[in-house]
PDB file of N, CA and C in Angstrom:
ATOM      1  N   UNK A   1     -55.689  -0.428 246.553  1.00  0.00           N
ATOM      2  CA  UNK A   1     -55.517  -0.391 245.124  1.00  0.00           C
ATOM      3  C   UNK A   1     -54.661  -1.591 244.720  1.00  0.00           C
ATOM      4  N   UNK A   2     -55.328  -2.149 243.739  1.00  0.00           N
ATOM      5  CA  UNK A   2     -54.753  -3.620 242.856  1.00  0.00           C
ATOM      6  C   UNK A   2     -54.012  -3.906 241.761  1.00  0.00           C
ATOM      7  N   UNK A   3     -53.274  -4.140 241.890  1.00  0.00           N
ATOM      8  CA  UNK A   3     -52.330  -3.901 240.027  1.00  0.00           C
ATOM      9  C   UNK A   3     -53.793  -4.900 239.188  1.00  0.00           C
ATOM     10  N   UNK A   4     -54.035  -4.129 238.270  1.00  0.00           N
ATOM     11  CA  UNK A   4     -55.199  -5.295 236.990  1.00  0.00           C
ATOM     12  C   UNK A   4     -54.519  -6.321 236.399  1.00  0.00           C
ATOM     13  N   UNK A   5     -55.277  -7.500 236.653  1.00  0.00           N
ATOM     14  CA  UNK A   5     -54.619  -8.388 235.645  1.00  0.00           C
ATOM     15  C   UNK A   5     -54.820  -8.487 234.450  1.00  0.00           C
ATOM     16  N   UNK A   6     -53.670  -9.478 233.320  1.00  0.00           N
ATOM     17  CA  UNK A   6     -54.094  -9.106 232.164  1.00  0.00           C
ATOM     18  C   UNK A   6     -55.624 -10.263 231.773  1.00  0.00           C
ATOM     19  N   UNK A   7     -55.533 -11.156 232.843  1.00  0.00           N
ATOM     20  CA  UNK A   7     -56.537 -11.783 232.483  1.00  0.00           C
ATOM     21  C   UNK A   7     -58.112 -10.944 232.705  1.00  0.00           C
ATOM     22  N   UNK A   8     -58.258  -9.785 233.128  1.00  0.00           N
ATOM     23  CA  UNK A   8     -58.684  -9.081 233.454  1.00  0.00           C
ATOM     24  C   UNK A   8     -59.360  -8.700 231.801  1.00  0.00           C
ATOM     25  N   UNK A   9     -58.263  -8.462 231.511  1.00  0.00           N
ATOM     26  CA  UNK A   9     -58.681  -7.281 230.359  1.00  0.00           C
ATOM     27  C   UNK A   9     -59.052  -8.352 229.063  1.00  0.00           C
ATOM     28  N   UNK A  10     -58.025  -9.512 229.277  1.00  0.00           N
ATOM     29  CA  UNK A  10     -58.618 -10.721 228.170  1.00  0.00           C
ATOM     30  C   UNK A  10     -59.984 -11.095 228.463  1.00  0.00           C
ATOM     31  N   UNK A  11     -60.168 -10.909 229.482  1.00  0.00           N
ATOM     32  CA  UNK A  11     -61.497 -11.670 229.504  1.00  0.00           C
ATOM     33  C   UNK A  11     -62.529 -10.452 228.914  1.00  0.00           C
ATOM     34  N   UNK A  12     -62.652  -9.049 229.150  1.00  0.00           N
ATOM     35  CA  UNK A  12     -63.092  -8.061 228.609  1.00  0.00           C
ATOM     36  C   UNK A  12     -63.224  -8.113 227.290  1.00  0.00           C
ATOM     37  N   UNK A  13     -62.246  -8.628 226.491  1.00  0.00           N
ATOM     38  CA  UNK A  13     -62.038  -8.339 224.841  1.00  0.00           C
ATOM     39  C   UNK A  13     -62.992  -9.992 224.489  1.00  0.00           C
ATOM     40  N   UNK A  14     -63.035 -11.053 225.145  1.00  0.00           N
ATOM     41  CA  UNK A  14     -63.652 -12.167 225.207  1.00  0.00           C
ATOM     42  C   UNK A  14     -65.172 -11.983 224.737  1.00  0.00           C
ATOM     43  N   UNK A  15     -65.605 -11.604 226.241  1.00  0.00           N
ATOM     44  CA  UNK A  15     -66.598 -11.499 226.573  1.00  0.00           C
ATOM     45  C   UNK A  15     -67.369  -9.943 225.706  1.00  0.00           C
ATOM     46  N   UNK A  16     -66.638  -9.053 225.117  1.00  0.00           N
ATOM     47  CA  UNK A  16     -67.310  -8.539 224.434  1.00  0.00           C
ATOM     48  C   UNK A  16     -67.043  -8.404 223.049  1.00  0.00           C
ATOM     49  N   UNK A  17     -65.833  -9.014 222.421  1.00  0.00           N
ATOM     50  CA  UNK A  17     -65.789  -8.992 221.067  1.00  0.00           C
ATOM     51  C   UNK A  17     -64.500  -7.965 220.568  1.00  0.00           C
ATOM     52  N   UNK A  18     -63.604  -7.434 221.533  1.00  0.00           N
ATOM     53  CA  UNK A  18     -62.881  -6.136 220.959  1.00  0.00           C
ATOM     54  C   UNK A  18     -61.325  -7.143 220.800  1.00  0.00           C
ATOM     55  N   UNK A  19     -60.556  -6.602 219.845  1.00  0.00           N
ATOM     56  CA  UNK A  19     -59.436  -7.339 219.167  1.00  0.00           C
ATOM     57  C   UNK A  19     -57.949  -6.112 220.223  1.00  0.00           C
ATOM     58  N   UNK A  20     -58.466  -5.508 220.789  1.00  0.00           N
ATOM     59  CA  UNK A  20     -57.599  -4.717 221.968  1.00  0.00           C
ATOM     60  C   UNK A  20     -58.025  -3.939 222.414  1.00  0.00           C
ATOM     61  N   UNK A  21     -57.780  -3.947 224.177  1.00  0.00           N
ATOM     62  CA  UNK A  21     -58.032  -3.654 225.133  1.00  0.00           C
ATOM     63  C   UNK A  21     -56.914  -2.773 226.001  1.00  0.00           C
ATOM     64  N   UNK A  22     -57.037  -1.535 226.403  1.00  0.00           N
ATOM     65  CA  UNK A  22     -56.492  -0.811 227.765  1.00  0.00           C
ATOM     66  C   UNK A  22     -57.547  -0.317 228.467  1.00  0.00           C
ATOM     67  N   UNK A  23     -56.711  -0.573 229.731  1.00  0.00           N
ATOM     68  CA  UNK A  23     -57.540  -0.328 231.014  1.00  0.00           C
ATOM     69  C   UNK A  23     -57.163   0.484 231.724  1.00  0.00           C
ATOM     70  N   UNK A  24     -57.057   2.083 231.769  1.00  0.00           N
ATOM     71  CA  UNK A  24     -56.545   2.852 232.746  1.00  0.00           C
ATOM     72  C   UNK A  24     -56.984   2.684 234.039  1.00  0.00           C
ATOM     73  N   UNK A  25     -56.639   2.506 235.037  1.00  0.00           N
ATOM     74  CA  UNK A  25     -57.407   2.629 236.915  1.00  0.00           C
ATOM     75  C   UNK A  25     -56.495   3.626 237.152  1.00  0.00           C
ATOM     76  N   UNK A  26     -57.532   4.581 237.814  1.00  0.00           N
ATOM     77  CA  UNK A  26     -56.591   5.579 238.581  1.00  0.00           C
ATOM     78  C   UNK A  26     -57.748   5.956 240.146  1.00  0.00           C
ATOM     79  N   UNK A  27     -56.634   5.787 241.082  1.00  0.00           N
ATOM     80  CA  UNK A  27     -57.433   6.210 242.408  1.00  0.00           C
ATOM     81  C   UNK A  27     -56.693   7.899 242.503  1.00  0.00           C
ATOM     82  N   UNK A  28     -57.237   8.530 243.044  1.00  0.00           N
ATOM     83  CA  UNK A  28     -57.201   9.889 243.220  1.00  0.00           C
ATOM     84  C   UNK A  28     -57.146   9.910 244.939  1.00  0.00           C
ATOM     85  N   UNK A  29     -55.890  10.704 245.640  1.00  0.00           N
ATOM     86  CA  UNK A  29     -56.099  10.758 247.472  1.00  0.00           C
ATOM     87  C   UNK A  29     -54.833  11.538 247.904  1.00  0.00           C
ATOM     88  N   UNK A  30     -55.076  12.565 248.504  1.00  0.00           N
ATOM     89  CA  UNK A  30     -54.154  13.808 249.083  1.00  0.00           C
ATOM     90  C   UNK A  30     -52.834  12.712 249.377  1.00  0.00           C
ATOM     91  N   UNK A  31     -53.202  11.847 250.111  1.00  0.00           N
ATOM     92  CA  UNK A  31     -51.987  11.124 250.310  1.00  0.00           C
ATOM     93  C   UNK A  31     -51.102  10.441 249.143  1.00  0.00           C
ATOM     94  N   UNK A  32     -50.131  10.157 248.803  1.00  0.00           N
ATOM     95  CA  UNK A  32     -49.214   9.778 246.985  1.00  0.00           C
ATOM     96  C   UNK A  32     -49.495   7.993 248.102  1.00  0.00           C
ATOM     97  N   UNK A  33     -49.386   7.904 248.980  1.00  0.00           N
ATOM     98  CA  UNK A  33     -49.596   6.540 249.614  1.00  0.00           C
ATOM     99  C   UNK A  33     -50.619   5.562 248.613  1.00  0.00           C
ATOM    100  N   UNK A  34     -51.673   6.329 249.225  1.00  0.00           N
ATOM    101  CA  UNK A  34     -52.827   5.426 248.542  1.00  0.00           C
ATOM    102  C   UNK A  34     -53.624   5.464 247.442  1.00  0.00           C
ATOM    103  N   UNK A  35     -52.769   6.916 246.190  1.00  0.00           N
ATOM    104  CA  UNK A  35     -53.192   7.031 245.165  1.00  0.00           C
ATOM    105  C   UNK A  35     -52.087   6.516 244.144  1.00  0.00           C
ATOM    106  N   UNK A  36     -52.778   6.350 243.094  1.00  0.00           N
ATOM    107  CA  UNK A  36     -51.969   6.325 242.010  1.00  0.00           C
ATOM    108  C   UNK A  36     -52.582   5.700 240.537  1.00  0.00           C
ATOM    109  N   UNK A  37     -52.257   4.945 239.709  1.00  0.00           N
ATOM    110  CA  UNK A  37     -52.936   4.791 238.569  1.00  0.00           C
ATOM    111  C   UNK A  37     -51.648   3.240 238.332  1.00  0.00           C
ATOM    112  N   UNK A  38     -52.658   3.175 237.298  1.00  0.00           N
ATOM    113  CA  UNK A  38     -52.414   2.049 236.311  1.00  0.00           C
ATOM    114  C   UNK A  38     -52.746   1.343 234.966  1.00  0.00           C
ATOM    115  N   UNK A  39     -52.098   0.955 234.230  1.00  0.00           N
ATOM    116  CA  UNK A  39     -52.726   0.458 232.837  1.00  0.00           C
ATOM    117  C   UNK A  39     -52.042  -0.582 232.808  1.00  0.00           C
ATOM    118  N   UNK A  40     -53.232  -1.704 231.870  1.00  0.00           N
ATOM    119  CA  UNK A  40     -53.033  -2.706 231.780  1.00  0.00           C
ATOM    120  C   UNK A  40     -53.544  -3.086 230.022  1.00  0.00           C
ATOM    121  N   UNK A  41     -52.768  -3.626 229.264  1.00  0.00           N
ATOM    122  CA  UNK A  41     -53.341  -3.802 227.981  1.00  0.00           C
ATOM    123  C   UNK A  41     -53.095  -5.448 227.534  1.00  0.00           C
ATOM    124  N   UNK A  42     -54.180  -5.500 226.526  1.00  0.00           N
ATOM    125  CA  UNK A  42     -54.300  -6.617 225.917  1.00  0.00           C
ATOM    126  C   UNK A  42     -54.477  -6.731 224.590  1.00  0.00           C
ATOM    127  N   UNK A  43     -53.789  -7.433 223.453  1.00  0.00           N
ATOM    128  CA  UNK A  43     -54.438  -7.780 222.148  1.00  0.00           C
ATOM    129  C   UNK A  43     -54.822  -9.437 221.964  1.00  0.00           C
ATOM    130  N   UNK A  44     -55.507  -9.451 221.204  1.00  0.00           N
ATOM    131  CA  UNK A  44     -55.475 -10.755 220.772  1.00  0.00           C
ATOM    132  C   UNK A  44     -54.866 -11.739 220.018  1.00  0.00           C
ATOM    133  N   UNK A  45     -53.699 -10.929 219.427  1.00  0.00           N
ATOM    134  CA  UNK A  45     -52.480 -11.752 218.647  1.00  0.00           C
ATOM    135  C   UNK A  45     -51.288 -10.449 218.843  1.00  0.00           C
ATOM    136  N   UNK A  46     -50.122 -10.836 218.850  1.00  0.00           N
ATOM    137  CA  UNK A  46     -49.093 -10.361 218.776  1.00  0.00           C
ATOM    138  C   UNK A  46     -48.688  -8.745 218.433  1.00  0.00           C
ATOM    139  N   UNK A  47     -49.630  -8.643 217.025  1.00  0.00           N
ATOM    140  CA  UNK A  47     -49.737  -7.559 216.431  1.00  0.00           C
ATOM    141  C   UNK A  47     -51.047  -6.599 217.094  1.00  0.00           C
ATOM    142  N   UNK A  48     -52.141  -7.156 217.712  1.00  0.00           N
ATOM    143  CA  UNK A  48     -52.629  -6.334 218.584  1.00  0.00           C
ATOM    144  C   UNK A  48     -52.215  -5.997 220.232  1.00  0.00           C
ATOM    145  N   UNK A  49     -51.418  -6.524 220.476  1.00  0.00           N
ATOM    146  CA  UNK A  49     -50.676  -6.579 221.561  1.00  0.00           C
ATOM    147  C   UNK A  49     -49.655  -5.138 221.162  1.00  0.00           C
ATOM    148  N   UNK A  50     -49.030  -5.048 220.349  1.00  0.00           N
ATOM    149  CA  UNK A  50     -48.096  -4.065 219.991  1.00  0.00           C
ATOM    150  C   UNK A  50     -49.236  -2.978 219.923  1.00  0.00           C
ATOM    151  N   UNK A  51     -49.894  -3.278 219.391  1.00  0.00           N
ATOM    152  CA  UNK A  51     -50.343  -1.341 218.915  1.00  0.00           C
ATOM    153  C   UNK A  51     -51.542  -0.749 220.499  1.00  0.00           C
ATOM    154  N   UNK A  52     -51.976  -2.297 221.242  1.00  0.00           N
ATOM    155  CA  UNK A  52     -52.864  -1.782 222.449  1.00  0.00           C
ATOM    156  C   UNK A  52     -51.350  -0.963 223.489  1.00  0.00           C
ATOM    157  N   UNK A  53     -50.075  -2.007 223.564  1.00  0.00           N
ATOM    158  CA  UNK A  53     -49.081  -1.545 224.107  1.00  0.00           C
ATOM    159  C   UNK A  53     -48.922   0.129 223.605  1.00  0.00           C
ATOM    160  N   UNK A  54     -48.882   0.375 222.852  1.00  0.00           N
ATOM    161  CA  UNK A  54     -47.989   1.609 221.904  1.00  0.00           C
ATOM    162  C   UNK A  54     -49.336   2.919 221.946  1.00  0.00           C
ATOM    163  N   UNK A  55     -50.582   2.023 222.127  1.00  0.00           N
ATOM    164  CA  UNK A  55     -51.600   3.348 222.779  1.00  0.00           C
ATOM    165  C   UNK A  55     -51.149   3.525 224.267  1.00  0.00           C
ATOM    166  N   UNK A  56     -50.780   2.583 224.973  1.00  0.00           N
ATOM    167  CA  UNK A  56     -50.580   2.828 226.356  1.00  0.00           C
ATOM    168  C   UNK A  56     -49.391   3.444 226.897  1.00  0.00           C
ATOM    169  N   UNK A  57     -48.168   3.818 225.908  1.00  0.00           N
ATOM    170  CA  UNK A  57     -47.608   4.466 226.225  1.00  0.00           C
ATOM    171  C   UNK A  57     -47.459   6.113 225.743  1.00  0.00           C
ATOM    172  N   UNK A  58     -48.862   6.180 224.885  1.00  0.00           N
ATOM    173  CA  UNK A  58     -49.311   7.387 224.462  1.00  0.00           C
ATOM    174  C   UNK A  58     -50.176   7.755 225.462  1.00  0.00           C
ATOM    175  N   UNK A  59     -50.644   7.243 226.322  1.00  0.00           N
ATOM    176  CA  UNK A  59     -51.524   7.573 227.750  1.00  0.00           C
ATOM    177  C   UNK A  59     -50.793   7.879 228.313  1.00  0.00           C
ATOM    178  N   UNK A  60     -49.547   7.141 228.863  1.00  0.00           N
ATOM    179  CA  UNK A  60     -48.620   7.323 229.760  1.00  0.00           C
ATOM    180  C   UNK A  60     -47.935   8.458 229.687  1.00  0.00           C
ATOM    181  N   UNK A  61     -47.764   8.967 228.162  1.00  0.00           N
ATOM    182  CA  UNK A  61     -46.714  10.466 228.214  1.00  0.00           C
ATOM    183  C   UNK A  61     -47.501  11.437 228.284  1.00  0.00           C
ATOM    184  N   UNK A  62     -49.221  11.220 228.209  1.00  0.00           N
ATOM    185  CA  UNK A  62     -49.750  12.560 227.914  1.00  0.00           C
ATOM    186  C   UNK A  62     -49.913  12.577 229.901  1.00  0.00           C
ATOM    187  N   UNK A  63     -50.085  11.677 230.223  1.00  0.00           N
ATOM    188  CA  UNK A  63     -50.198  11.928 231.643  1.00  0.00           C
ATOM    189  C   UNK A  63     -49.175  11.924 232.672  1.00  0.00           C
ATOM    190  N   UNK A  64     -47.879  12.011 231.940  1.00  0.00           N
ATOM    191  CA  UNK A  64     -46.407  12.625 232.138  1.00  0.00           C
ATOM    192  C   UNK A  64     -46.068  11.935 233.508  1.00  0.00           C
ATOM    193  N   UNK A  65     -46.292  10.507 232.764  1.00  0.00           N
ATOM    194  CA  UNK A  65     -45.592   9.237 233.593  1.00  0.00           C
ATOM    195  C   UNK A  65     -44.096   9.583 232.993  1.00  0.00           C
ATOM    196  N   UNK A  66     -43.359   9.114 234.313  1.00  0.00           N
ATOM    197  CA  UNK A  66     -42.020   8.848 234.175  1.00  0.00           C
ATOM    198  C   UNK A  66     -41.105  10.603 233.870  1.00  0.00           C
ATOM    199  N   UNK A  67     -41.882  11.729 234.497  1.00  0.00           N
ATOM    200  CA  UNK A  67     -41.055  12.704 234.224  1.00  0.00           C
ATOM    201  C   UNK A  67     -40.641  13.202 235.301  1.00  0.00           C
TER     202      UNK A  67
END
């Protein structure tokens, strides 16, 4: 498992037209070793950067990161 880059997700919003982008990855495995998750977000100016950020930490609490 790979941390996503953000060029990852820029190139996503590029290549298809969206003004912000999150990317949840989550691997699923009995072992906490080789599972885990991740998000990665992108806007295309400053102000979409804030609100793709501010969905991603509305992912993050419903999936009760950090408790």
């Amino acid at each position: 498992m790979k941390l996503i880059p953000i060029v990852a997700a820029r190139r996503i919003a590029e290549d298809y037209g969206y003004d912000q982008i999150i990317i949840y990855g989550r691997r699923i495995d009995g072992d906490k070793v080789k599972g885990g998750e991740h998000i990665t977000t992108y806007g295309v100016s400053q102000a979409h950067c804030r609100v793709a950020a501010a969905m991603a930490e509305t992912l993050k609490r419903f999936m009760g990161w950090g408790t």
